[in-house]
Protein backbone atom coordinates (compact mmCIF):
# COMPACT_ATOMS: atom_id res chain seq x y z
CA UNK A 1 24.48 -11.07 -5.83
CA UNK A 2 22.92 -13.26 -3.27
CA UNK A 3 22.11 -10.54 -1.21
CA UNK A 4 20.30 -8.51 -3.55
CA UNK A 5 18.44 -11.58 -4.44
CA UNK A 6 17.26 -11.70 -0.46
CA UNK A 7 17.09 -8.01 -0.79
CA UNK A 8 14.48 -8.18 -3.79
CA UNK A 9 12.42 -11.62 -1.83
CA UNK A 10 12.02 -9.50 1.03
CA UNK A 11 10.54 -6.12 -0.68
CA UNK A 12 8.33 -8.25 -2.70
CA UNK A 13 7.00 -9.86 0.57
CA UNK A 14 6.66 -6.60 2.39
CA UNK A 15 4.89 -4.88 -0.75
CA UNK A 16 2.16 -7.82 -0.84
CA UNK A 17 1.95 -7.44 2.97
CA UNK A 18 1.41 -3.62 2.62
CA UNK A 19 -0.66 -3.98 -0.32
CA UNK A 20 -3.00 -6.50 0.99
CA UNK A 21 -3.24 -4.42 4.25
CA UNK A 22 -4.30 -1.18 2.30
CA UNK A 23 -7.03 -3.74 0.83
CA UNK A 24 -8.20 -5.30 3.19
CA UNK A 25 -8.73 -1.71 5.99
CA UNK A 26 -10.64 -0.56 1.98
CA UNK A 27 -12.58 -3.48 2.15
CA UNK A 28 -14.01 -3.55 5.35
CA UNK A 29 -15.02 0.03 4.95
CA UNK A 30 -17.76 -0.91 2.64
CA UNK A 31 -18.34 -4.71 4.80
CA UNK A 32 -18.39 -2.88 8.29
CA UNK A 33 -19.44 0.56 7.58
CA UNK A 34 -21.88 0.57 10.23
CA UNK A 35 -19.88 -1.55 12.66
CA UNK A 36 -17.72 0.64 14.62
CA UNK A 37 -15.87 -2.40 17.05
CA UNK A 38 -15.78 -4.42 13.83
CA UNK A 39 -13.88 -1.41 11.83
CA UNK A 40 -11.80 -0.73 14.78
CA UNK A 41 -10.70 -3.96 15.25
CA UNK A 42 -9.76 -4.81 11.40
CA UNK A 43 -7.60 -1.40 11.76
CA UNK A 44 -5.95 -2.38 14.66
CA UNK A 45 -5.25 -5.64 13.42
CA UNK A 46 -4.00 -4.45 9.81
CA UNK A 47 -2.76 -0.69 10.09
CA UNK A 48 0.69 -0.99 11.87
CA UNK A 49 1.60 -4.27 10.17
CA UNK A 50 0.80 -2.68 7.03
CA UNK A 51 2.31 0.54 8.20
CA UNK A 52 5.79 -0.99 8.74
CA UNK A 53 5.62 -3.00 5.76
CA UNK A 54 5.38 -0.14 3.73
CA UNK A 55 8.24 2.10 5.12
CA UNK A 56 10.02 -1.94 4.67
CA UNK A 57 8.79 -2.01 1.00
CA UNK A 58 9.72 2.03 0.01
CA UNK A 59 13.56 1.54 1.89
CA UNK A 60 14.49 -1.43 0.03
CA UNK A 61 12.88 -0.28 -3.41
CA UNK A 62 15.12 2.65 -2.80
CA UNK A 63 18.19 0.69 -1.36
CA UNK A 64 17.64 -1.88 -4.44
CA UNK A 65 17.56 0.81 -7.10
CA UNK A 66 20.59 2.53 -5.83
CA UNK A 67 22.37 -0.22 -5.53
CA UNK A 68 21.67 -1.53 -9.06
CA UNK A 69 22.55 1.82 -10.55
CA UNK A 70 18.81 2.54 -11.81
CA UNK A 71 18.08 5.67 -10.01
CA UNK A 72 18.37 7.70 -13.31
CA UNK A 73 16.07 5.44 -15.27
CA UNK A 74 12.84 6.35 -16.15
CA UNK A 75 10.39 3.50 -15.21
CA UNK A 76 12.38 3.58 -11.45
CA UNK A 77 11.35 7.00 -11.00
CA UNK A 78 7.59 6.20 -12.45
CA UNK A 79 7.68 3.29 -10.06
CA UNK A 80 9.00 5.32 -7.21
CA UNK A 81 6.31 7.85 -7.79
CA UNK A 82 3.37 5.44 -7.82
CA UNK A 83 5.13 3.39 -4.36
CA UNK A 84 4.60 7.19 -3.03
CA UNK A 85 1.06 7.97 -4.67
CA UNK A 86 0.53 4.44 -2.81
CA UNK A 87 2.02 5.87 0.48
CA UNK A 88 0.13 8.89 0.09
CA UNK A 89 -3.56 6.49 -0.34
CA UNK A 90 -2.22 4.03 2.62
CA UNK A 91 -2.59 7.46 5.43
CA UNK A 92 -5.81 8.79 3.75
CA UNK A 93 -7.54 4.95 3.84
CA UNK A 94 -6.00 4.04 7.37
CA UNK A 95 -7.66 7.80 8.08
CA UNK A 96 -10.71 7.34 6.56
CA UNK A 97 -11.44 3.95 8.17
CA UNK A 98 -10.11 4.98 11.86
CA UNK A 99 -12.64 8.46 11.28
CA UNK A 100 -15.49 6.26 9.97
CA UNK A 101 -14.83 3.50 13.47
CA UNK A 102 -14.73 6.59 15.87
CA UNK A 103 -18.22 7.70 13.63
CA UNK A 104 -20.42 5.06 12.38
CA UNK A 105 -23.08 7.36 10.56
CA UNK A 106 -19.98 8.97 8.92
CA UNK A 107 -20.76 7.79 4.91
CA UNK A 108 -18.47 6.07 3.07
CA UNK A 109 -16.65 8.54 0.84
CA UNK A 110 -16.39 8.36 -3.02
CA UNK A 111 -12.61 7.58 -2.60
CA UNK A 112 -13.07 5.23 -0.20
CA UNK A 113 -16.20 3.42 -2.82
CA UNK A 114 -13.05 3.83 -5.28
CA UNK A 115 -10.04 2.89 -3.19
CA UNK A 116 -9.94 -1.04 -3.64
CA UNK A 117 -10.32 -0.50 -7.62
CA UNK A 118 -7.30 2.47 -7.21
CA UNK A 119 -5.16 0.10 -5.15
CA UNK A 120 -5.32 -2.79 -7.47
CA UNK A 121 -4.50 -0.63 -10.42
CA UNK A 122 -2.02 1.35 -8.72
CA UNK A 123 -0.59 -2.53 -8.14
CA UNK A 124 -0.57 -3.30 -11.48
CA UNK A 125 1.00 0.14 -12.88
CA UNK A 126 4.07 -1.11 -10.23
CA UNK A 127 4.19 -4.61 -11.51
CA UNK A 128 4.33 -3.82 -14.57
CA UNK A 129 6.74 -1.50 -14.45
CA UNK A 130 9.15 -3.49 -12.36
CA UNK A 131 8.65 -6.41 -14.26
CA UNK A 132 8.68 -4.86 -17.94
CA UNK A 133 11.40 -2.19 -17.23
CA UNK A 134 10.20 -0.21 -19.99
């Protein structure tokens, strides 16, 4: 039991890691839009270390869920889908903000105006699945 206890410490960790990476490359799109070394620099810094904590985060959601015999339940699987929804967002913002520091008079797309609201909600559909179990 211990181990899934270090198991569970360690994807929470790497899920706020990932998380707050995905926010912060969508918040410096709107701060920096215009400042191409400034963007580049923030998704330098942030991108791979999110990056890895995600493929971190989605392994040992999977690996935890196995092990605890939940793979058949219902909120796993809506959790599961939103962690890859999330996956899905993480490429298209990491995209959008390496396109937009390669092409400062590229605008700032609607999705990309969106994404901070999207990733805090997609956050709280997670949460509240994993900590509800519904």
């Amino acid at each position: 039991m211990m181990l899934h206890e270090a198991l569970k410490t360690l994807h929470i960790v790497s899920m706020a890691v990932w998380i707050g990476g995905m926010f912060t490359m969508s918040m410096a799109a709107f701060v920096l839009a215009s400042d191409r070394s400034g963007l580049e620099r923030v998704r330098a810094a942030t991108a791979p270390i999110a990056s890895l904590s995600m493929i971190l985060t989605l392994a040992l959601g999977f690996g935890l869920a196995y092990s605890a015999g939940w793979l058949s339940q219902r909120w796993v699987v809506g959790k599961m889908l939103m962690a890859l929804v999330l996956a899905g967002f993480h490429g298209y913002v990491s995209g959008q903000v390496r396109r937009m520091a390669r092409d400062p008079s590229r605008p700032l797309s609607a999705m990309m105006r969106a994404a901070p609201v999207v990733i805090l909600l997609s956050l709280l559909i997670v949460v509240a699945l994993a900590v509800r179990k519904p």
